[in-house]
C-alpha atoms as a PDB file:
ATOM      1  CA  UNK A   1       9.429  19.254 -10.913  1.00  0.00           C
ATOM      2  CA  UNK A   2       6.757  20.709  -8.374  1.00  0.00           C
ATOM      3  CA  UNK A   3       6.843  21.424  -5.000  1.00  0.00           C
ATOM      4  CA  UNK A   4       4.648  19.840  -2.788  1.00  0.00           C
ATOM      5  CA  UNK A   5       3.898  19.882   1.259  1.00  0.00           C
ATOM      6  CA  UNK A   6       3.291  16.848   2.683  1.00  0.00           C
ATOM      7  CA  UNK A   7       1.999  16.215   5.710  1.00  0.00           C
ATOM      8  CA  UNK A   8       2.231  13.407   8.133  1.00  0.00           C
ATOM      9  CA  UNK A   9       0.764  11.916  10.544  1.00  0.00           C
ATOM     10  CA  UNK A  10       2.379   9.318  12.882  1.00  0.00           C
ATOM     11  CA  UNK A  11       1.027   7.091  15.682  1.00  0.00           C
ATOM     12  CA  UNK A  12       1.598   8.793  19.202  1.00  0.00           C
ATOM     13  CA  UNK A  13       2.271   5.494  20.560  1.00  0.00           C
ATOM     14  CA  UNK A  14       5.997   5.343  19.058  1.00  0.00           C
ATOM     15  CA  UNK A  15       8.688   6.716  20.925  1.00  0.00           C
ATOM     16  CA  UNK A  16      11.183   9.365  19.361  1.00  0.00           C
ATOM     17  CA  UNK A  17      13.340   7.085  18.349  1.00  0.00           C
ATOM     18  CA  UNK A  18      11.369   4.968  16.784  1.00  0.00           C
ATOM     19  CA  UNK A  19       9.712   7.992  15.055  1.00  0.00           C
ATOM     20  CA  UNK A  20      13.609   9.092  13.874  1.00  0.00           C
ATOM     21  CA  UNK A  21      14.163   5.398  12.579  1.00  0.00           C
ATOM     22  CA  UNK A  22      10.842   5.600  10.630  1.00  0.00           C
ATOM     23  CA  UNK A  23      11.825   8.843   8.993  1.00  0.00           C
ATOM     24  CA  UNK A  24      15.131   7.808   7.894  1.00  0.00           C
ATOM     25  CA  UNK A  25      13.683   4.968   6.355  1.00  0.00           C
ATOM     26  CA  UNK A  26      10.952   7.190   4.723  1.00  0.00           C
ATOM     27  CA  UNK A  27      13.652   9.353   3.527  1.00  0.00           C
ATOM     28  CA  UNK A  28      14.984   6.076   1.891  1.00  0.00           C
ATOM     29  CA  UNK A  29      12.374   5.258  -0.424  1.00  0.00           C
ATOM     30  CA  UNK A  30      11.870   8.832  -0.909  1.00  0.00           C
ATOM     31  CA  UNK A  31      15.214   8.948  -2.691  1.00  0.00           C
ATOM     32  CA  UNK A  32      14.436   5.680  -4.320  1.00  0.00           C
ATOM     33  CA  UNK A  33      11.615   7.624  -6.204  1.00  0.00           C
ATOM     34  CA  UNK A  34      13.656  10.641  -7.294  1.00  0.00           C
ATOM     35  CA  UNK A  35      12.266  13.150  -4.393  1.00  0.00           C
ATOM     36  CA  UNK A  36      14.195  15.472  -2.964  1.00  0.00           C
ATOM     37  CA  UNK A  37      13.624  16.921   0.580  1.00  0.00           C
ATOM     38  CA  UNK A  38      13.978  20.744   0.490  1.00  0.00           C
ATOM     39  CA  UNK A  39      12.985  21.151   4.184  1.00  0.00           C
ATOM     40  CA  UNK A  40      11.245  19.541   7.317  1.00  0.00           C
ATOM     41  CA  UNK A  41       9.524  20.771   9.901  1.00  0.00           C
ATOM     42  CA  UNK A  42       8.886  18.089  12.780  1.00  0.00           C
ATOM     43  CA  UNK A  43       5.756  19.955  14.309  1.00  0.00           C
ATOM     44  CA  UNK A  44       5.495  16.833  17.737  1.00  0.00           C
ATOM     45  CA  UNK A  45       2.847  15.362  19.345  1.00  0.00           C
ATOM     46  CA  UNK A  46      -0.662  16.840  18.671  1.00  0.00           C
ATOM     47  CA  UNK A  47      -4.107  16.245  19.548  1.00  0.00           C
ATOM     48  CA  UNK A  48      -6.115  15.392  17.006  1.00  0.00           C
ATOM     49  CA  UNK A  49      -9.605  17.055  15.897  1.00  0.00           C
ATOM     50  CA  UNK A  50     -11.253  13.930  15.653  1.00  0.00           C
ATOM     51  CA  UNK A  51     -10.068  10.348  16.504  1.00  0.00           C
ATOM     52  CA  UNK A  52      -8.205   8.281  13.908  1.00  0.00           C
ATOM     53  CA  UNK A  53      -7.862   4.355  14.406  1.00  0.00           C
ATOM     54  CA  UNK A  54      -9.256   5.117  17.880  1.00  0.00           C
ATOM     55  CA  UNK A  55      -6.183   7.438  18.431  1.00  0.00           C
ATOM     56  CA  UNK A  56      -6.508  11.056  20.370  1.00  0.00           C
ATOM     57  CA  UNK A  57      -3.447  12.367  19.159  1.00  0.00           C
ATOM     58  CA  UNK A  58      -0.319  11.945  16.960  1.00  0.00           C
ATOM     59  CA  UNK A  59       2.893  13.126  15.868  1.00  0.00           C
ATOM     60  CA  UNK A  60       3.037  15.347  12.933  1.00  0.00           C
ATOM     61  CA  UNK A  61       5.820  16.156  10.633  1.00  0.00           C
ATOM     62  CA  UNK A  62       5.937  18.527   8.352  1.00  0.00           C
ATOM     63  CA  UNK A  63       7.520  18.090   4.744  1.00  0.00           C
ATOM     64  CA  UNK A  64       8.679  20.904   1.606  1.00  0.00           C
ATOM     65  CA  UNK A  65       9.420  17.871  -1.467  1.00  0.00           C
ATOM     66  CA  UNK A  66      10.277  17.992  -5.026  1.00  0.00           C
ATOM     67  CA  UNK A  67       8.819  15.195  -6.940  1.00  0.00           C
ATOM     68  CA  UNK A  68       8.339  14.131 -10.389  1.00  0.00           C
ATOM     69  CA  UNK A  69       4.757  14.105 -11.422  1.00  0.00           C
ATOM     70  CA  UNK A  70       5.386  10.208 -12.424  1.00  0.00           C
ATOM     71  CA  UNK A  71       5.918   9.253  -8.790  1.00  0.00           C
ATOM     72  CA  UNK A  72       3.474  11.044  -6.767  1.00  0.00           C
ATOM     73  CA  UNK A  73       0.928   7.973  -6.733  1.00  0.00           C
ATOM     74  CA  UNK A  74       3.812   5.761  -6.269  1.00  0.00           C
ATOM     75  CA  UNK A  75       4.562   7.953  -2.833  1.00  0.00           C
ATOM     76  CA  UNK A  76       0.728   8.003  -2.060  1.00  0.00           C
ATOM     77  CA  UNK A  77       0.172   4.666  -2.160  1.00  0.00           C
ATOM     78  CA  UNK A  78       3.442   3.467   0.095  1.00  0.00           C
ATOM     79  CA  UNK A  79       2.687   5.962   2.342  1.00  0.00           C
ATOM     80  CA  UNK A  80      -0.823   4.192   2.915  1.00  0.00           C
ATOM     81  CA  UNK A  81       0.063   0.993   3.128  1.00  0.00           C
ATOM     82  CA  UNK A  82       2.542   2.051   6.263  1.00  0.00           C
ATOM     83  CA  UNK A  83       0.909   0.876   9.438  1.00  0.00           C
ATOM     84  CA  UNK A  84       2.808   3.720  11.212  1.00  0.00           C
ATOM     85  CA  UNK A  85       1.236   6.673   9.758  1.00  0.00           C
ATOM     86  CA  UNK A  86      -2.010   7.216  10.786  1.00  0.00           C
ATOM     87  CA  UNK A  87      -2.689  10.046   8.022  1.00  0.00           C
ATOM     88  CA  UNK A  88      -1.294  12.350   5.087  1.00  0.00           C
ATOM     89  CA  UNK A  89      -2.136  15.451   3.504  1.00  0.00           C
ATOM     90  CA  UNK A  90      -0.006  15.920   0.024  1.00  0.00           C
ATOM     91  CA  UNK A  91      -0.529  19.698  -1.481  1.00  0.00           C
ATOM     92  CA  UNK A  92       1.005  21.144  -4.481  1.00  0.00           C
ATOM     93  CA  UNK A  93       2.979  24.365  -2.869  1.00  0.00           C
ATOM     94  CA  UNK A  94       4.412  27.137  -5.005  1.00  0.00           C
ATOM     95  CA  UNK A  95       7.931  28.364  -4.565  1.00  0.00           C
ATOM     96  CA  UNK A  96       7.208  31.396  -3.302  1.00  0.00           C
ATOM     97  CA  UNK A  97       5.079  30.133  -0.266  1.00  0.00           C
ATOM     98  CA  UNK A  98       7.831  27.951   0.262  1.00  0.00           C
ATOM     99  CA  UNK A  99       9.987  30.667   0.585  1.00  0.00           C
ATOM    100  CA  UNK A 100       8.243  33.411   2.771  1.00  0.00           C
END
């Protein structure tokens, strides 16, 4: 299995809890497809370069996964059919950036 970075982008206008309770239940069907979380990095709020859904900013968290090559479009395409998330970025990482 690869590594991969994947980026997210929340909607600023949830809370931190909410934000917490949408991660944990991200991390859910992340196990569901076999991915494994090797780390996280939640970045916060952050202004945008350009609006998105007539947004300013949002809250970005940064992800490290393993993931079979079978399930990546599987994980693409729940990811944009999640009203929460405004945007993703999914990049194929090697093991050494990951570790440096």
């Amino acid at each position: 299995m690869k590594q991969y970075e994947l980026l997210t982008i929340f909607r600023p206008n949830l809370d931190t809890d909410e934000i917490e309770k949408l991660i944990e239940k991200f991390d859910e069907s992340l196990a569901a497809l076999d991915v494994k979380i090797v780390s996280r990095d939640k970045i916060g709020r952050k202004k945008l370069a350009y609006d998105i859904k007539n947004f300013r900013d949002g809250y970005f968290v940064d992800t490290i996964v393993t993931i079979p090559a079978e399930n990546i479009s599987e994980l693409k395409t729940q990811m944009k059919h999640n009203e929460n998330i405004l945007r993703t970025m999914f990049l194929e990482v090697s093991a050494e950036t990951v570790n440096a």
